[in-house]
Protein backbone atom coordinates (compact mmCIF):
# COMPACT_ATOMS: atom_id res chain seq x y z
CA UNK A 1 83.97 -58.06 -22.88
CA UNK A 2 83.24 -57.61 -19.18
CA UNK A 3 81.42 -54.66 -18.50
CA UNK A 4 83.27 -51.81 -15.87
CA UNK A 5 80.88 -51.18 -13.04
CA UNK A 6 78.86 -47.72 -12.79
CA UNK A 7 80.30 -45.51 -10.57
CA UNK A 8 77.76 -43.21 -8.55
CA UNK A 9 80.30 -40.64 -7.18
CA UNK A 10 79.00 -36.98 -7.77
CA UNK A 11 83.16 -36.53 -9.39
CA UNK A 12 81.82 -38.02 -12.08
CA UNK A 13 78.93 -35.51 -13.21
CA UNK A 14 79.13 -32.47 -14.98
CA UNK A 15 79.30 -29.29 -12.99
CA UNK A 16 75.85 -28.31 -13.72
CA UNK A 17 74.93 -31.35 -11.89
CA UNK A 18 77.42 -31.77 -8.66
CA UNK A 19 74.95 -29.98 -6.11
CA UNK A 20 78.46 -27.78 -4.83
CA UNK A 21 78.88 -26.09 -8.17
CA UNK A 22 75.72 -25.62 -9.32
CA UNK A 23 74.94 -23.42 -5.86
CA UNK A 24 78.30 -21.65 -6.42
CA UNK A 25 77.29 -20.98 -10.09
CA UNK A 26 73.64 -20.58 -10.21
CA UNK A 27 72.74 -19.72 -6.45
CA UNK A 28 71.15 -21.36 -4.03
CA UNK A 29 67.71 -21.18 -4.99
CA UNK A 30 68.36 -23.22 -7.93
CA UNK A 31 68.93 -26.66 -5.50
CA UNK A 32 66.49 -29.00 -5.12
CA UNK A 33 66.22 -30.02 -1.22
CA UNK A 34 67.47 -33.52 -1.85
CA UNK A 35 70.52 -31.50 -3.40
CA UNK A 36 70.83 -29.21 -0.49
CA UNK A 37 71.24 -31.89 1.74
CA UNK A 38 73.05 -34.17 -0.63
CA UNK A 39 75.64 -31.43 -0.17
CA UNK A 40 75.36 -31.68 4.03
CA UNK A 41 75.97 -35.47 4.14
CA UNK A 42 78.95 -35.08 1.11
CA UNK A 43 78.80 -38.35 -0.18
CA UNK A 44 76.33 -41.07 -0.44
CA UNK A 45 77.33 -45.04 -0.48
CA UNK A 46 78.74 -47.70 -3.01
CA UNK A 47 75.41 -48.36 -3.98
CA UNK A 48 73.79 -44.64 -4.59
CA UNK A 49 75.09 -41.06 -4.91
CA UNK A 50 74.62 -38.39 -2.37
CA UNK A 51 71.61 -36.70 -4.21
CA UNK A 52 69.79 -40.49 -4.50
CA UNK A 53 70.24 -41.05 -0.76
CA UNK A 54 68.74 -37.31 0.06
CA UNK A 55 65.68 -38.05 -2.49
CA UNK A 56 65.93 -42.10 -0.77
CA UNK A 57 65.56 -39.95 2.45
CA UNK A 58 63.32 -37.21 1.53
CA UNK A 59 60.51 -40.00 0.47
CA UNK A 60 60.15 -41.40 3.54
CA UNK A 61 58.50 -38.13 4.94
CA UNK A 62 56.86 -37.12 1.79
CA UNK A 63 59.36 -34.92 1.12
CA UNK A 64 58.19 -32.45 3.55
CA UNK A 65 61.33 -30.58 5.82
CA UNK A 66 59.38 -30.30 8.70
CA UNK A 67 58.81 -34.10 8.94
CA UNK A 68 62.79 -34.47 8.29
CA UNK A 69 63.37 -32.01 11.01
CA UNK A 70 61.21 -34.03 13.67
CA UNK A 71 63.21 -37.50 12.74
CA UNK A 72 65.77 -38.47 15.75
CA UNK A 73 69.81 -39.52 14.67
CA UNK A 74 68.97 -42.78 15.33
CA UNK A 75 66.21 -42.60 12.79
CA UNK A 76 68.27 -40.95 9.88
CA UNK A 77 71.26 -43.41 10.80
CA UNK A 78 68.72 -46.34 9.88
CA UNK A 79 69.51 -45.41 6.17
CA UNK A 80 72.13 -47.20 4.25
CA UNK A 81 75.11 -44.73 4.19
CA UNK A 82 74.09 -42.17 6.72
CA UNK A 83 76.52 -42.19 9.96
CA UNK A 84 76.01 -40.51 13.18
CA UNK A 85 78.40 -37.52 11.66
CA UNK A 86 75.93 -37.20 8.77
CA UNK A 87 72.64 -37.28 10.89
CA UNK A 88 73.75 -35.12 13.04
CA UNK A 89 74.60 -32.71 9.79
CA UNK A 90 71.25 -33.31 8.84
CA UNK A 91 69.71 -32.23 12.37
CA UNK A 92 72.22 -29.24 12.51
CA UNK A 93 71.08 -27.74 9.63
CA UNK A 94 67.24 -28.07 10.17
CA UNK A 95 67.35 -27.12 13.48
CA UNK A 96 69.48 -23.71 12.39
CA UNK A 97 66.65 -23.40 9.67
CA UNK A 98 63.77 -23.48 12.41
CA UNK A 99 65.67 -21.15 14.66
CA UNK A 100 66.34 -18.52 11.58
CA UNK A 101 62.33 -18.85 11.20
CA UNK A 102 62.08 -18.00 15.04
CA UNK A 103 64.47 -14.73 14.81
CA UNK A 104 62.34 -13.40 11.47
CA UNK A 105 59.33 -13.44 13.69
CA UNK A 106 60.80 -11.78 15.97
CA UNK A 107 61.02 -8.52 13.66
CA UNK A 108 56.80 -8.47 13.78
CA UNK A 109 56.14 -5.86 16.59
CA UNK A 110 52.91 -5.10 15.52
CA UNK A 111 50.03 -7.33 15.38
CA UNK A 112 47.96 -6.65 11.91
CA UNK A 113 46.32 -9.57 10.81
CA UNK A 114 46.04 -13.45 12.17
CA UNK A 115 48.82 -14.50 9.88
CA UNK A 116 51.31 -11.91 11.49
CA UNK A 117 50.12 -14.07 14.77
CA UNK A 118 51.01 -17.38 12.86
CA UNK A 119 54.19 -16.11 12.00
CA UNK A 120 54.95 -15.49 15.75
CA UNK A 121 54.33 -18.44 17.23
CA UNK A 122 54.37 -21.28 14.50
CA UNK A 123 57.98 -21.40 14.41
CA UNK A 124 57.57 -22.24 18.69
CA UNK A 125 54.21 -24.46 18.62
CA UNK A 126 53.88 -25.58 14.69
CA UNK A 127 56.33 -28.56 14.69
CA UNK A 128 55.66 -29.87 18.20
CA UNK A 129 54.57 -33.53 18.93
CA UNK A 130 52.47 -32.03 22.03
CA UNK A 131 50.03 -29.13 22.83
CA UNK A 132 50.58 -25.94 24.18
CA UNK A 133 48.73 -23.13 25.29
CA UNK A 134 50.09 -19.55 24.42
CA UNK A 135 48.99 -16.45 25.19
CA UNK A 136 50.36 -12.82 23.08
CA UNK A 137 50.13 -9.67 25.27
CA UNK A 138 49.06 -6.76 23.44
CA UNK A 139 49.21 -2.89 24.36
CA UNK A 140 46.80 -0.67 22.83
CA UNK A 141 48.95 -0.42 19.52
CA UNK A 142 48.52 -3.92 19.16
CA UNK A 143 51.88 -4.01 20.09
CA UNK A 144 53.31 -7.28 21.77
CA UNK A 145 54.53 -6.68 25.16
CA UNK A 146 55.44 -10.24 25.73
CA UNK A 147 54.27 -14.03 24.47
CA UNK A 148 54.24 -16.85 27.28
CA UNK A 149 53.89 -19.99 26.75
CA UNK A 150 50.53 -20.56 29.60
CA UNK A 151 50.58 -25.20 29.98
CA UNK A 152 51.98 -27.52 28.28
CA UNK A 153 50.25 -30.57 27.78
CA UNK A 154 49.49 -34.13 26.31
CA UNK A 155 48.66 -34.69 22.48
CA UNK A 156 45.42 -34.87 23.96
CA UNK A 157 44.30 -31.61 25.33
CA UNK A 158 46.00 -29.06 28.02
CA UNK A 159 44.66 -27.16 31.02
CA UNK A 160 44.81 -23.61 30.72
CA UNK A 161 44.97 -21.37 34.31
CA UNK A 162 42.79 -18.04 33.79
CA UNK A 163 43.85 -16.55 36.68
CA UNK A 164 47.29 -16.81 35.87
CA UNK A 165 46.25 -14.89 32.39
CA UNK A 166 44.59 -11.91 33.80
CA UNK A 167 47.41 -11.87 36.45
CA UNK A 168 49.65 -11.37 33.84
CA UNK A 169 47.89 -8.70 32.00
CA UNK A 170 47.86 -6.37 35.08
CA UNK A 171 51.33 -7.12 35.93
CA UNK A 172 52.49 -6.16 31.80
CA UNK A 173 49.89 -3.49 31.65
CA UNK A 174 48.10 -5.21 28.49
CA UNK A 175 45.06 -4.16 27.28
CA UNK A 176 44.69 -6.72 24.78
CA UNK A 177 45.51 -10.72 24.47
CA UNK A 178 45.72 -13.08 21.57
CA UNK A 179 45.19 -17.17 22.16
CA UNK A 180 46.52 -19.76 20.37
CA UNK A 181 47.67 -23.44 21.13
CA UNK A 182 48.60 -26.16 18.59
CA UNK A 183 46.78 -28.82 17.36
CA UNK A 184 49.83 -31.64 16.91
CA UNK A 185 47.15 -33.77 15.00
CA UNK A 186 46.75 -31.63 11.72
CA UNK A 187 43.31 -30.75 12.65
CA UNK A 188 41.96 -27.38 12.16
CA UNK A 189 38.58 -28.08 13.76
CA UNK A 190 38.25 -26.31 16.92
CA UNK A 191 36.68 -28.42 20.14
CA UNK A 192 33.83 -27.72 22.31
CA UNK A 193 37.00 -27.29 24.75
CA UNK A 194 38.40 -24.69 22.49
CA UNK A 195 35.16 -22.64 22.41
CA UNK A 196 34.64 -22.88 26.10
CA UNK A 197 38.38 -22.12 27.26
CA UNK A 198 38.25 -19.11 24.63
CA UNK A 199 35.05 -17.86 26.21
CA UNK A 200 35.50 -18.36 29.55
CA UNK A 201 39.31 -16.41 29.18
CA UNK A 202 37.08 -13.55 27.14
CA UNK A 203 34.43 -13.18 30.10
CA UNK A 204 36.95 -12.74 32.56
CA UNK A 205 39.18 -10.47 30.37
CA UNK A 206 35.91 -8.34 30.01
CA UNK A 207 35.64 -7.67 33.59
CA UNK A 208 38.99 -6.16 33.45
CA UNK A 209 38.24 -4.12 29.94
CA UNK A 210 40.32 -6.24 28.29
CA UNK A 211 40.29 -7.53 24.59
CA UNK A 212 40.55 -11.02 23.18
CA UNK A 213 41.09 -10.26 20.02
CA UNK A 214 41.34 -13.82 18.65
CA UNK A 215 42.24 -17.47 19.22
CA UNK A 216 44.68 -19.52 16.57
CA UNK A 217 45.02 -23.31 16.12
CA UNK A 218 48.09 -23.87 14.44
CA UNK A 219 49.17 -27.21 12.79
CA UNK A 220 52.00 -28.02 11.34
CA UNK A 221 51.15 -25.88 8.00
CA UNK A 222 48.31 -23.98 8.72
CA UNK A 223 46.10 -22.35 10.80
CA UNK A 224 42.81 -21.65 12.32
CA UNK A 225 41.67 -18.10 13.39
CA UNK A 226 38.30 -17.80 15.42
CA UNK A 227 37.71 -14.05 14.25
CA UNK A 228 38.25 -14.97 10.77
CA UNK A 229 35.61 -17.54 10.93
CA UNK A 230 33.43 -15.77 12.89
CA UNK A 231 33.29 -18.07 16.28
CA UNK A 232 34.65 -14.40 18.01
């Protein structure tokens, strides 16, 4: 008796399974991410379901979302059964998810800690494939007046302009400044560069009786904070 063929079509699981129903009856939290997207691309191809291509997909950047969100739709369209309308899904819906990550930081008026600093700008500088050089402008409430992004460089390294810093301090009125660039490579291991960029911006900020109150490296996940490790 020949055998019927196994069909991988999500109409064919329970409800508890298909990724639609189960966030309409048990919330969203209850997805997996290769379920979550399963449910952006809608259907997978003869070969796999929807959820198999998202964890097929999902494994090639060790199932981190921040490496998804950094893959190109030509990249995503190089897997079997994703088109250019489901890449570009896919790219939609990270980049809306990086941009909601942007607007919560954006609620953090006051400077309290170095992770309220990572929260600003890692949404900006964590995923990028390049450095850059920011600088937050602080009143004396630790307040931030306004964030600038100062050069943008090379994977390399990046120049940073002091004079255009303490410009910008007398023109917002700040009393106070907070560095930070990103460190594309993953590294949390400041450079003789960082040291002497940070000190060379905090002697010239003293002349003008104004603070650096610290200097972040941010990576893709983490961070580095000078004060908190005592180079400040």
């Amino acid at each position: 008796m020949e055998e019927k063929p196994i069909s991988f079509s999500i109409k064919n699981w329970s409800d508890d399974d298909k990724p639609r129903e189960k966030l309409v009856n048990k919330g969203r939290s209850a997805l997996s991410n290769a379920e979550l997207i399963a449910i952006l691309i809608g259907s997978g191809s003869r070969d796999e379901s929807a959820v198999e291509l998202s964890k097929r997909i999902l494994a090639s950047v060790d199932n981190n979302l921040n490496e998804l969100g950094k893959l190109s739709i030509q990249q995503l369209m190089k897997f079997k059964g994703i088109g250019e309308a489901k890449a570009i899904s896919i790219a939609a819906a990270l980049e809306i998810g990086r941009r909601r990550r942007g607007e919560d930081s954006l609620k953090i008026e006051k400077i309290g800690s170095s992770h309220d600093v990572f929260d600003v700008l890692h949404p900006i500088i964590g995923d990028l494939e390049h450095e850059e050089f920011w600088i937050l402008y602080l009143n004396n409430s630790n307040k931030i007046l306004h964030k600038a992004q100062l050069s943008k460089g090379s994977i390399t390294g990046t120049l940073v302009d002091v004079r255009l810093v303490m410009k910008q301090c007398l023109e917002l009125g700040a009393v106070a400044l907070i560095l930070a660039h990103n460190h594309p490579s993953g590294t949390l291991k400041p450079s003789n560069a960082d040291k002497e960029i940070t000190q060379k911006i905090k002697n010239a900020s003293e002349a003008l009786d104004i603070r650096v109150l610290d200097h972040l490296i941010i990576t893709q996940r983490e961070y580095f904070s000078f004060v908190d490790n005592q180079i400040i």
